[in-house]
C-alpha atoms as a PDB file:
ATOM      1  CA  UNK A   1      17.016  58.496   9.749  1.00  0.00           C
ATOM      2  CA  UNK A   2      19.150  60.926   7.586  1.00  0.00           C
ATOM      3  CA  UNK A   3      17.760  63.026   4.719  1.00  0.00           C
ATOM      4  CA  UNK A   4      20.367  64.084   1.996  1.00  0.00           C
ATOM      5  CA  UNK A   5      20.381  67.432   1.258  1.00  0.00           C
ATOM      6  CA  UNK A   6      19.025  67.352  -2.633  1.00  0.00           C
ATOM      7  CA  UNK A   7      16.453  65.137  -1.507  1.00  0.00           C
ATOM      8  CA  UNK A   8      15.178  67.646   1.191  1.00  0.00           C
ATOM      9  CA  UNK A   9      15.594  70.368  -1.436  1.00  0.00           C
ATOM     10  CA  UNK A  10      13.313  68.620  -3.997  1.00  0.00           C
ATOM     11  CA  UNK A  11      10.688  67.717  -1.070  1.00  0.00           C
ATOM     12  CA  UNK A  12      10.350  71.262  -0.250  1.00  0.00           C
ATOM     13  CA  UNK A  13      10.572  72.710  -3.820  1.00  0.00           C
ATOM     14  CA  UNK A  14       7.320  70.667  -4.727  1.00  0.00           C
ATOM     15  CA  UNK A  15       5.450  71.451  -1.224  1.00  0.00           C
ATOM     16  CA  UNK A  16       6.456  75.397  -2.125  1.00  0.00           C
ATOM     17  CA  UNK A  17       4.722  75.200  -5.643  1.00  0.00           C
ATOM     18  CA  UNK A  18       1.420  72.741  -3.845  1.00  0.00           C
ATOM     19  CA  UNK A  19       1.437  75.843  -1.113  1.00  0.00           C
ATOM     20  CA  UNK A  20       1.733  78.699  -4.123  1.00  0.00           C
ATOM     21  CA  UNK A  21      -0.950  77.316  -6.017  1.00  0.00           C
ATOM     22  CA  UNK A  22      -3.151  76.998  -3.166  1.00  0.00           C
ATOM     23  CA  UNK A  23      -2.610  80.722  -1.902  1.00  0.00           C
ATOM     24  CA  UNK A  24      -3.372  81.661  -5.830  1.00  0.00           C
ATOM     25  CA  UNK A  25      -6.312  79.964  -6.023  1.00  0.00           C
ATOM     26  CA  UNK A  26      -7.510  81.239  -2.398  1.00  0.00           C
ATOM     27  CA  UNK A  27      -6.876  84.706  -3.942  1.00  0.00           C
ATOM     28  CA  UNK A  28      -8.629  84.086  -6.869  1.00  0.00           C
ATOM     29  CA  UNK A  29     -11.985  82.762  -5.033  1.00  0.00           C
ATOM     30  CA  UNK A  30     -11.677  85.583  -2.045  1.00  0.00           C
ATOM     31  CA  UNK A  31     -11.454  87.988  -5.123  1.00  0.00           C
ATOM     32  CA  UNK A  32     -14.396  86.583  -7.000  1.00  0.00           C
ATOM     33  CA  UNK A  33     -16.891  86.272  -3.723  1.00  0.00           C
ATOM     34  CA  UNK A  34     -15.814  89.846  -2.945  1.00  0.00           C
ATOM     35  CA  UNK A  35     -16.724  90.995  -6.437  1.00  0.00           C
ATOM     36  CA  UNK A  36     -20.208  89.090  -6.376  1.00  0.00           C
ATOM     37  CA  UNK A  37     -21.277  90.936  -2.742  1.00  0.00           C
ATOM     38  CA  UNK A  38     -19.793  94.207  -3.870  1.00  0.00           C
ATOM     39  CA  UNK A  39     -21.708  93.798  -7.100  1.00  0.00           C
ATOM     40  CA  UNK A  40     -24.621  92.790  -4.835  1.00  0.00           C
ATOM     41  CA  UNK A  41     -24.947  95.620  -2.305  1.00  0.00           C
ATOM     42  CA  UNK A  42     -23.660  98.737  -3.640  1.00  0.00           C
ATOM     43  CA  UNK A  43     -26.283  97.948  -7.135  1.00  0.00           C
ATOM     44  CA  UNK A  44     -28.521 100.548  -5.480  1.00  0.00           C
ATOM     45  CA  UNK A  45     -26.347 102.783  -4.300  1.00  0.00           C
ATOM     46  CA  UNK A  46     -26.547 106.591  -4.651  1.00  0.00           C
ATOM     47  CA  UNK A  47     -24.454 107.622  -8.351  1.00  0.00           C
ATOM     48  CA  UNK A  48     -23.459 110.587  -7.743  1.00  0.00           C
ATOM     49  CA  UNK A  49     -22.968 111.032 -11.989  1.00  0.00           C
ATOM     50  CA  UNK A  50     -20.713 110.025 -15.045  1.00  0.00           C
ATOM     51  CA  UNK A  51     -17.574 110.182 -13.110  1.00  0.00           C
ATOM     52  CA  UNK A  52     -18.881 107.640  -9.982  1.00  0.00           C
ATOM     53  CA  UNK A  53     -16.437 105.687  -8.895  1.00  0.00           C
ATOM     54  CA  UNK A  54     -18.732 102.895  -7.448  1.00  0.00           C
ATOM     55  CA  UNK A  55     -20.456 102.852 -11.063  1.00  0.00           C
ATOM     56  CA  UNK A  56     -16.505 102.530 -12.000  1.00  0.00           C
ATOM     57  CA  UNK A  57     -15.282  99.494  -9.538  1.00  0.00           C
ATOM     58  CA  UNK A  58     -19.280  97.912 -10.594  1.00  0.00           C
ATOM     59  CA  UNK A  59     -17.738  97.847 -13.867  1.00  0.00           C
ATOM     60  CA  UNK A  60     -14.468  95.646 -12.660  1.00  0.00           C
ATOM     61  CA  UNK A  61     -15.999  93.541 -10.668  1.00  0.00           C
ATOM     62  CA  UNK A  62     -18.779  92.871 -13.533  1.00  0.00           C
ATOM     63  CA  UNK A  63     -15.829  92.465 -16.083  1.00  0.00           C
ATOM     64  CA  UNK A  64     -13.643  90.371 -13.263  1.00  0.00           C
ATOM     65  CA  UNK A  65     -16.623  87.928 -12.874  1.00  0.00           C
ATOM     66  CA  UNK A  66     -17.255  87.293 -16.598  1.00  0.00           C
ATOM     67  CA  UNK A  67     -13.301  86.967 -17.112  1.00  0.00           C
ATOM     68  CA  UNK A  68     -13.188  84.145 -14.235  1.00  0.00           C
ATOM     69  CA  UNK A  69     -16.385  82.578 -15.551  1.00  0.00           C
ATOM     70  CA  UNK A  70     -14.951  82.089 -19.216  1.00  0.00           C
ATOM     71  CA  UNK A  71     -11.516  80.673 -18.185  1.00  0.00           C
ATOM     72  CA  UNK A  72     -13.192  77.495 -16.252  1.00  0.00           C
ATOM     73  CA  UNK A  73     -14.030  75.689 -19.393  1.00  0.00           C
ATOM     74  CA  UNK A  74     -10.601  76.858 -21.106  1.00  0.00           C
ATOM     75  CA  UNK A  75      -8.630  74.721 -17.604  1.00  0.00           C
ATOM     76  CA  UNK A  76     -10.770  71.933 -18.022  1.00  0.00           C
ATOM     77  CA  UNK A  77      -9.891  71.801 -21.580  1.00  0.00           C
ATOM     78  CA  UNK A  78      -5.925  72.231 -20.710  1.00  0.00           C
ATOM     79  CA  UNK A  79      -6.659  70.070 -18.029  1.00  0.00           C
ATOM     80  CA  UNK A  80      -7.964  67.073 -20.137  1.00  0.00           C
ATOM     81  CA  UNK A  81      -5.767  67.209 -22.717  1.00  0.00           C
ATOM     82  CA  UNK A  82      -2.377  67.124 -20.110  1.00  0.00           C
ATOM     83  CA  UNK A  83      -4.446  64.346 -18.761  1.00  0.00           C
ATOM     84  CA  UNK A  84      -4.417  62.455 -22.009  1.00  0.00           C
ATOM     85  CA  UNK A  85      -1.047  63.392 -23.255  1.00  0.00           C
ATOM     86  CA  UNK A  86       0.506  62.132 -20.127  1.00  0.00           C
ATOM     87  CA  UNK A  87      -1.713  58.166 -20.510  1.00  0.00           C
ATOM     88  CA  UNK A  88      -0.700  58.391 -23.783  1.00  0.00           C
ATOM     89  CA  UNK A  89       3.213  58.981 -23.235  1.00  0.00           C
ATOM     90  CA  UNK A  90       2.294  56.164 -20.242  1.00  0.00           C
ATOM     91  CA  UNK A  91       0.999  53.680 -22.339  1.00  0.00           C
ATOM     92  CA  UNK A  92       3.451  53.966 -25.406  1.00  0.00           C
ATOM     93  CA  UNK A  93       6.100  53.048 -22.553  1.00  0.00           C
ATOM     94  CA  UNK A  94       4.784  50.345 -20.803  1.00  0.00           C
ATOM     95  CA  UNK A  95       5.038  47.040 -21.573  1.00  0.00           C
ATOM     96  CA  UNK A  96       2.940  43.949 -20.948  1.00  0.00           C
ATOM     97  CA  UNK A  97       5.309  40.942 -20.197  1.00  0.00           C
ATOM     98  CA  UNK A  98       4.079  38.335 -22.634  1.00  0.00           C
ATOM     99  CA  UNK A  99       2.850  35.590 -20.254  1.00  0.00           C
ATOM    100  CA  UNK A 100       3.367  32.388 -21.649  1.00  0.00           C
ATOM    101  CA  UNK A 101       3.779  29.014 -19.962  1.00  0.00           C
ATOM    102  CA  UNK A 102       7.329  28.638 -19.420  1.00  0.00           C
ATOM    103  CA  UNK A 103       7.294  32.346 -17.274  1.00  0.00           C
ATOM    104  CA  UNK A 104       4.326  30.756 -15.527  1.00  0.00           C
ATOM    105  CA  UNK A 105       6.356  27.653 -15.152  1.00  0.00           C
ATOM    106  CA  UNK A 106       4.018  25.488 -15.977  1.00  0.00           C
ATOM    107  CA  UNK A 107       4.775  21.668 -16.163  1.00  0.00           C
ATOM    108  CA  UNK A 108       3.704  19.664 -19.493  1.00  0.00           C
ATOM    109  CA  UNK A 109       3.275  15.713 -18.408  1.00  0.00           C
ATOM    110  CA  UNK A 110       3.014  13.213 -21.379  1.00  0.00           C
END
């Protein structure tokens, strides 16, 4: 069984985007969990005054979690509305065949 070449190239373009957006959102969930048990153990640590730079990376992660928080409800939004663009474009283009009873070849006896 023989593969063209485009067709391998358009097999392995979508499989490199699936794989891209899988590491991205792996990075962005190791980054949040890491934020959360940063944020978690070092809340008591020892400041050693205004220029700490725990107090300073607290700060990120704090900011980092609240950014990642907000944008969930913005995706599902995109998300939806993609969703009902595309069923709309869908069902402006399909067409019911008109079933009648001469394409269901029906027989009329007298």
């Amino acid at each position: 069984m023989e593969y063209s070449e485009r067709s391998c190239d358009l097999i392995g373009k979508r499989d490199m985007k699936r794989h891209i957006a899988l590491l991205t959102a792996g990075v962005l969930l190791f980054l949040v969990l890491f934020a959360v048990f940063f944020e978690a153990f070092e809340t008591e640590h020892e400041c050693s005054g205004e220029d700490c730079p725990v107090c300073a990376f607290l700060i990120q992660c704090e900011n980092m979690i609240r950014t990642a928080g907000s944008c969930v409800p913005a995706a599902v939004c995109l998300y939806l509305a993609v969703m009902l663009a595309g069923t709309a474009v869908l069902l402006h283009f399909y067409e019911v065949p008109a079933v009648t009873l001469v394409t269901s070849k029906v027989r009329l006896n007298d």
